[in-house]
N, C-alpha and C. Protein backbone atom coordinates (compact mmCIF):
# COMPACT_ATOMS: atom_id res chain seq x y z
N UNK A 1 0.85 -1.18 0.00
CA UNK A 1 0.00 0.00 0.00
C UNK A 1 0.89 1.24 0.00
N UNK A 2 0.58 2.46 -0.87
CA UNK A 2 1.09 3.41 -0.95
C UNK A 2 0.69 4.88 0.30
N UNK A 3 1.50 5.09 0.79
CA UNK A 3 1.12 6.32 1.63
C UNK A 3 1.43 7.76 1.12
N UNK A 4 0.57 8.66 1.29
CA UNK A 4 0.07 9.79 1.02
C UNK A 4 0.42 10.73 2.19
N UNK A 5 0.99 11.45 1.93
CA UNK A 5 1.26 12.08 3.24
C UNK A 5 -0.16 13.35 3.61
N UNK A 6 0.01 14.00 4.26
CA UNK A 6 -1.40 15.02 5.00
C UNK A 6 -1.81 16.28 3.63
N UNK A 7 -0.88 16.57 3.37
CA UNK A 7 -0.85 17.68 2.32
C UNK A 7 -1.68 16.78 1.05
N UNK A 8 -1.50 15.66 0.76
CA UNK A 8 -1.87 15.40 -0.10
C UNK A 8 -3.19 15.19 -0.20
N UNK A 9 -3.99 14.12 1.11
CA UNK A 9 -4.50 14.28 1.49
C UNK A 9 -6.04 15.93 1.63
N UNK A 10 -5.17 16.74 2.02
CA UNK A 10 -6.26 18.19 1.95
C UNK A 10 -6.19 18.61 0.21
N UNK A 11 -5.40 17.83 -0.37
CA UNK A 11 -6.13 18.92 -2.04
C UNK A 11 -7.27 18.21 -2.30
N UNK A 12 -7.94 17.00 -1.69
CA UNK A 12 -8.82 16.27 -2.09
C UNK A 12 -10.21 16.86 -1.59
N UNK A 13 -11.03 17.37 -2.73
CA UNK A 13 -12.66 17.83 -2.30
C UNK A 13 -13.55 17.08 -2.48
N UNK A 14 -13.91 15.96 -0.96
CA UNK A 14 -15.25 15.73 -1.27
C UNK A 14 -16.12 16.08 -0.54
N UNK A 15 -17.74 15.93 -1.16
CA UNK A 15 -18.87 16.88 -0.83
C UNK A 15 -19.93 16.16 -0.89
N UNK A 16 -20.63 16.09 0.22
CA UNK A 16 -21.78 15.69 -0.31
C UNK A 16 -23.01 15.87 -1.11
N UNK A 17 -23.70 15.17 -1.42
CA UNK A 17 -24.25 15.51 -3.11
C UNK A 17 -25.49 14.48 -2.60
N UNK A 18 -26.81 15.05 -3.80
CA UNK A 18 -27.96 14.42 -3.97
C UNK A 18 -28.00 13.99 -4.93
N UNK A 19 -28.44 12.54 -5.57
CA UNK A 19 -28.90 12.36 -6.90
C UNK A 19 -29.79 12.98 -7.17
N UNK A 20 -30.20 13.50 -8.51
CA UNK A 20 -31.28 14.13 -9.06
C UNK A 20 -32.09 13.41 -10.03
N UNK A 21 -31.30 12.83 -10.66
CA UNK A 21 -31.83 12.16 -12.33
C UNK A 21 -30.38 10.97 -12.33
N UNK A 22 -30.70 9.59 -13.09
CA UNK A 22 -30.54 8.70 -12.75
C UNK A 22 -31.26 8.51 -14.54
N UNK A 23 -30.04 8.14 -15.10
CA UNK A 23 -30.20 8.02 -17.14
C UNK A 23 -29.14 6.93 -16.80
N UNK A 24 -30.10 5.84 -17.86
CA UNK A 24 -29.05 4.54 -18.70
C UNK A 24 -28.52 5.60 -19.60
N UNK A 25 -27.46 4.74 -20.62
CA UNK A 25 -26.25 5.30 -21.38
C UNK A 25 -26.36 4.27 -22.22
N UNK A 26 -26.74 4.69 -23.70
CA UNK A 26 -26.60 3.89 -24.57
C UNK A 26 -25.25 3.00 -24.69
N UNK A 27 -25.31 1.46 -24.86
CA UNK A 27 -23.78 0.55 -25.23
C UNK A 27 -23.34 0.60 -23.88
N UNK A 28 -23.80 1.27 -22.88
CA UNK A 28 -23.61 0.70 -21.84
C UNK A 28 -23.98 -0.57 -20.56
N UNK A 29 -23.46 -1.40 -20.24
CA UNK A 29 -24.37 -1.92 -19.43
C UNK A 29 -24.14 -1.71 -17.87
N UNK A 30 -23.03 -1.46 -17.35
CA UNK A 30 -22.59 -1.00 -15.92
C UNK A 30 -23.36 0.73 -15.88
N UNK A 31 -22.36 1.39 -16.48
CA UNK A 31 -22.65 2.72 -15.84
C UNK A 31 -24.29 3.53 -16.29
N UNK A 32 -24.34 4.41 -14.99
CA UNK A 32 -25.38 5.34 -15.31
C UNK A 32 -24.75 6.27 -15.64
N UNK A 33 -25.41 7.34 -15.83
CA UNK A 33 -25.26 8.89 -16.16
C UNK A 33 -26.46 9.48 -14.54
N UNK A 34 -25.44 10.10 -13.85
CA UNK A 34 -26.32 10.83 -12.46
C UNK A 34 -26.14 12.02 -13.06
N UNK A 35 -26.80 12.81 -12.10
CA UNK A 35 -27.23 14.54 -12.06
C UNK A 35 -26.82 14.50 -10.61
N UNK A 36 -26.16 15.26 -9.97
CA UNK A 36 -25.74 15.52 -8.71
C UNK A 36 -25.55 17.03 -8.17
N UNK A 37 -26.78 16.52 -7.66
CA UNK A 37 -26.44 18.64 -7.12
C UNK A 37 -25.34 18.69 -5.57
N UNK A 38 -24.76 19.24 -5.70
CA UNK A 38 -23.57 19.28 -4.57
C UNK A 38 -23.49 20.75 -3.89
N UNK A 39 -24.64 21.04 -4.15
CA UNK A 39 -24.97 22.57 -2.84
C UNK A 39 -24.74 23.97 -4.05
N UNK A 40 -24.76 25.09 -3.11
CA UNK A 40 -25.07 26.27 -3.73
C UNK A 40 -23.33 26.71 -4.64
N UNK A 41 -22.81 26.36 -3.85
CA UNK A 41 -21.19 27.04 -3.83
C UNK A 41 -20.73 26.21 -5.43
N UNK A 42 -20.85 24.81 -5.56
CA UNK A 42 -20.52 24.11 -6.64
C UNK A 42 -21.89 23.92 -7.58
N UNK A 43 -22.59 23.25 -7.01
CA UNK A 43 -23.85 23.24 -8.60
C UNK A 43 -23.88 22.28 -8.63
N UNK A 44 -24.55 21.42 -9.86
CA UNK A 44 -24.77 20.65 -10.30
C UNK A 44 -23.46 19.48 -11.12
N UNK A 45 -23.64 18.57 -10.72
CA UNK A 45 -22.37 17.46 -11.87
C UNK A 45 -22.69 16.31 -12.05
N UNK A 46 -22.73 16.26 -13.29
CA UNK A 46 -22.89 15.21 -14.44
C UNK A 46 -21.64 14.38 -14.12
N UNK A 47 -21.93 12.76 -13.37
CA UNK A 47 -20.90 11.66 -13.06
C UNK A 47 -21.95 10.15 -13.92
N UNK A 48 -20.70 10.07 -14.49
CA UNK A 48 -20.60 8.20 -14.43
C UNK A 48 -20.56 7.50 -13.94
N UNK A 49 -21.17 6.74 -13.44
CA UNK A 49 -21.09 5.44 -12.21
C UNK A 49 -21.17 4.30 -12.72
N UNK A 50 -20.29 3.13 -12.71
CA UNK A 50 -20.35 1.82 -13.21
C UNK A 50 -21.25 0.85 -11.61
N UNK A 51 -22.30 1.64 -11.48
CA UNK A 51 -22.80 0.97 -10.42
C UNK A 51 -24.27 0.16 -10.85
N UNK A 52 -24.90 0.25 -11.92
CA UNK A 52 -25.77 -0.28 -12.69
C UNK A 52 -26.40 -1.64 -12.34
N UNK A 53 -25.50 -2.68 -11.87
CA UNK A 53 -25.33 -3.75 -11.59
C UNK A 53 -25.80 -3.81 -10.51
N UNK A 54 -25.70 -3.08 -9.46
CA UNK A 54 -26.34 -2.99 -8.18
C UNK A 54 -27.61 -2.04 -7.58
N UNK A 55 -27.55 -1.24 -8.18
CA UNK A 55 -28.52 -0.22 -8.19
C UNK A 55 -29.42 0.17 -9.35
N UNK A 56 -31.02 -0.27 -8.81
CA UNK A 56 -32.08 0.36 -9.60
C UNK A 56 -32.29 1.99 -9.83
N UNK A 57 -32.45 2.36 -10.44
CA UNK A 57 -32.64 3.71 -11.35
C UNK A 57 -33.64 4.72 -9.86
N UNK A 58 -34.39 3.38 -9.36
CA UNK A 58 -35.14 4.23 -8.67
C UNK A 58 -35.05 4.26 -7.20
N UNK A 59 -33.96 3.62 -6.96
CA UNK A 59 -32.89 3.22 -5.73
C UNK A 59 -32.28 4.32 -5.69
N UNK A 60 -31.46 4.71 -6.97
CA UNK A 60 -30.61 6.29 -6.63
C UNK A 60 -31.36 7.53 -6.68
N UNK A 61 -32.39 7.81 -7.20
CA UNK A 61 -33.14 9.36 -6.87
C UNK A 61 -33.14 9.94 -5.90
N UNK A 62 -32.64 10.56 -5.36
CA UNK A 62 -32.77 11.77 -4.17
C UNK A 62 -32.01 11.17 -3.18
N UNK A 63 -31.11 9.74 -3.31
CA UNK A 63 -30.22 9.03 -2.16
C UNK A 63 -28.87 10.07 -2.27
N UNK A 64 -28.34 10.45 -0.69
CA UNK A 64 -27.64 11.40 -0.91
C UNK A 64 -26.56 10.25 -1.18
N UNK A 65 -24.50 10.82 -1.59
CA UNK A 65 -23.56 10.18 -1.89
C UNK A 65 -22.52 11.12 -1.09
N UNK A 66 -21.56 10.91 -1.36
CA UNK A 66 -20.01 11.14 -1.21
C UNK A 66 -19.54 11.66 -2.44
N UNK A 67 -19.12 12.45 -3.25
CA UNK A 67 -18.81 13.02 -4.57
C UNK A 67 -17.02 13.56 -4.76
N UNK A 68 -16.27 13.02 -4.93
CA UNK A 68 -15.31 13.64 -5.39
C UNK A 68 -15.37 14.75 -6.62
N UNK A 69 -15.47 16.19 -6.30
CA UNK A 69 -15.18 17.07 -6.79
C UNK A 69 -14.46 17.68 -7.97
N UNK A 70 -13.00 17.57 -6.83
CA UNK A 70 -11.99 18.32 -7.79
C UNK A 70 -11.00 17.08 -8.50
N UNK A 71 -11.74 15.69 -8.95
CA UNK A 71 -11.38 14.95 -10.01
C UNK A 71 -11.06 15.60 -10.97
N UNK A 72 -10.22 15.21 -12.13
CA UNK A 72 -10.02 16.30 -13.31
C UNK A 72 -11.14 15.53 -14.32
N UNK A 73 -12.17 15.91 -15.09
CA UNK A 73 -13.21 15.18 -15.85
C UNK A 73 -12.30 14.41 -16.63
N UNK A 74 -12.82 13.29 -17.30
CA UNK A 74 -12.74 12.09 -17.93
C UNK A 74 -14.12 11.70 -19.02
N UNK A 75 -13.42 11.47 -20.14
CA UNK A 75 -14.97 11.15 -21.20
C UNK A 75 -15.27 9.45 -20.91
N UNK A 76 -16.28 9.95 -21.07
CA UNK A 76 -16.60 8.26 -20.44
C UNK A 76 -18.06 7.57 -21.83
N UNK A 77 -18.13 7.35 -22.42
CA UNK A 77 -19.03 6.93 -23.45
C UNK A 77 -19.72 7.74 -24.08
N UNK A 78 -18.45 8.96 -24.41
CA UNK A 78 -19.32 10.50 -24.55
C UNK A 78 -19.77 10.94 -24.02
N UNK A 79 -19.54 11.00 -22.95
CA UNK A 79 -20.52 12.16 -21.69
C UNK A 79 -19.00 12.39 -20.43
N UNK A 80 -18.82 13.44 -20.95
CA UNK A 80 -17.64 14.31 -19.58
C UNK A 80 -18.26 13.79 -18.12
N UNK A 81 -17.89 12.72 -17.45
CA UNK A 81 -17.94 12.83 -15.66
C UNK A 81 -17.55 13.62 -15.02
N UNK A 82 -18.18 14.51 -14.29
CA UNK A 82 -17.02 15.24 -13.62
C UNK A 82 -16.97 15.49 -12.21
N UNK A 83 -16.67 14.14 -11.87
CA UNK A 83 -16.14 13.82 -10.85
C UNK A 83 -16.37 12.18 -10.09
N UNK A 84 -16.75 11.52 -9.08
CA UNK A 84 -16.95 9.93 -8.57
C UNK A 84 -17.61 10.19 -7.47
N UNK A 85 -18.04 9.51 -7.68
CA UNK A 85 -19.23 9.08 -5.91
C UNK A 85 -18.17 8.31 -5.71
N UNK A 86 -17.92 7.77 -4.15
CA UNK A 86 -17.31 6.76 -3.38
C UNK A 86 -18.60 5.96 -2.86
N UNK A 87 -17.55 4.82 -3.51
CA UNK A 87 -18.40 3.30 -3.07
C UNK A 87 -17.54 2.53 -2.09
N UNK A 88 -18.37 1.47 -1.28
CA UNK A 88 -17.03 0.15 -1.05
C UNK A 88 -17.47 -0.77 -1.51
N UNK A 89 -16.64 -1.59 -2.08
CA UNK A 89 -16.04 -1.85 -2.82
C UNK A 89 -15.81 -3.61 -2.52
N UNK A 90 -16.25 -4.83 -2.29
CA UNK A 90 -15.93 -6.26 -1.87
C UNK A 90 -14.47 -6.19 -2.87
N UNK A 91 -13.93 -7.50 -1.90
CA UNK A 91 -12.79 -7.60 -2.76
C UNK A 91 -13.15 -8.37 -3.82
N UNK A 92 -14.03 -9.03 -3.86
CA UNK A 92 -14.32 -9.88 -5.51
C UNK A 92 -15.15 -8.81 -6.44
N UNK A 93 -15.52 -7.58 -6.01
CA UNK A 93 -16.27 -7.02 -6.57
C UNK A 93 -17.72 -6.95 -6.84
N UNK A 94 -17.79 -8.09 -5.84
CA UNK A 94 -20.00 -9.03 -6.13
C UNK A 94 -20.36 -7.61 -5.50
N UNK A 95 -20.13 -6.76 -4.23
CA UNK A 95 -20.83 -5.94 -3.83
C UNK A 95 -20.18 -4.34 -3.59
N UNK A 96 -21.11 -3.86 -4.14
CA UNK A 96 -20.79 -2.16 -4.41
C UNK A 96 -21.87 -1.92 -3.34
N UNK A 97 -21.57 -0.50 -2.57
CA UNK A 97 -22.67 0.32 -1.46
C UNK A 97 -22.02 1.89 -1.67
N UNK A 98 -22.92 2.66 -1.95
CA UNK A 98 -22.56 3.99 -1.83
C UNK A 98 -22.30 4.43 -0.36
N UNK A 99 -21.21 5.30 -0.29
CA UNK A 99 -21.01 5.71 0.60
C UNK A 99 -21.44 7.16 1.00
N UNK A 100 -22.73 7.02 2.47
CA UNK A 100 -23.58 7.99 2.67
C UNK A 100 -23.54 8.85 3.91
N UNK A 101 -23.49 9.69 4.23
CA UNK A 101 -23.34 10.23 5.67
C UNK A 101 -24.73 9.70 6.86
N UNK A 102 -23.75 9.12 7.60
CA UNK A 102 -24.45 8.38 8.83
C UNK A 102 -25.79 9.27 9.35
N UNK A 103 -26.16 10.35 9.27
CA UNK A 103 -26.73 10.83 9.57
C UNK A 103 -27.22 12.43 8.69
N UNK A 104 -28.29 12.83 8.67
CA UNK A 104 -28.49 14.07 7.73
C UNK A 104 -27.87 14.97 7.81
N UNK A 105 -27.29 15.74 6.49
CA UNK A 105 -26.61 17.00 6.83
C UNK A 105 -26.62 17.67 5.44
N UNK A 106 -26.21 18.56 5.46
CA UNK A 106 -26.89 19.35 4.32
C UNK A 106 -25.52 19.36 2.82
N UNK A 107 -26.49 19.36 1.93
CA UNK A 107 -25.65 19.13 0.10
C UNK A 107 -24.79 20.46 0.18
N UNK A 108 -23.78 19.60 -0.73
CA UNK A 108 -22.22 20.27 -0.32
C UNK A 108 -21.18 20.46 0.68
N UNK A 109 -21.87 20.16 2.23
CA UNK A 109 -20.97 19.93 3.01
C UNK A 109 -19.96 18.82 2.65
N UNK A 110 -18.47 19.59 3.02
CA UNK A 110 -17.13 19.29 2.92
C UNK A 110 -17.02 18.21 3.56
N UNK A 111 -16.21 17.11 3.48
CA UNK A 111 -15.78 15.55 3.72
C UNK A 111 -14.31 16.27 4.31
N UNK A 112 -14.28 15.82 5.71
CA UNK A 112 -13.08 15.80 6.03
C UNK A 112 -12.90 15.20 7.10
């Protein structure tokens, strides 16, 4: 395992975020296309999720996430992501779970 020291650590922005909209992706069969509003300060972001497999369309609507931010975007089946929800992750991969704040708190609050 690689270690990261503290500095590296703080350039990382994550935020919490609401799904909004929840779109299949043509030729795809894993990923969706989310709508993620992540509070007043950031807005709205269009992410890719290869989570398809585990989650119904109507499972993610309005379930809040974990959002990495300041990812640099990536094209992903023609559609710019811009940015990742955090999942965990089994080590065989059979099970994906979004990762959600234990308790309510409001879109866009900072992960730290």
């Amino acid at each position: 395992m690689e270690e990261i020291n503290f500095n590296e650590w703080k350039k990382l922005d994550l935020r919490v975020g609401r799904i909004l909209k929840v779109e299949d992706i043509e030729g795809a069969d894993k990923l969706y296309k989310l709508e993620i509003n992540v509070g007043d300060k950031i807005g709205k972001r269009i992410v890719c999720a290869g989570i398809k497999k585990f989650y119904e369309k109507k499972e993610l609507k309005g379930k809040k996430c974990i959002l990495f931010v300041n990812l640099a975007p990536r094209m992903m089946k023609g559609i710019e992501s811009q940015g990742m929800i955090l999942a965990s992750v089994s080590e065989d991969e059979s099970k994906i779970r979004l990762i959600q704040p234990e308790k309510d708190v409001e879109v866009g609050s900072k992960i730290r």
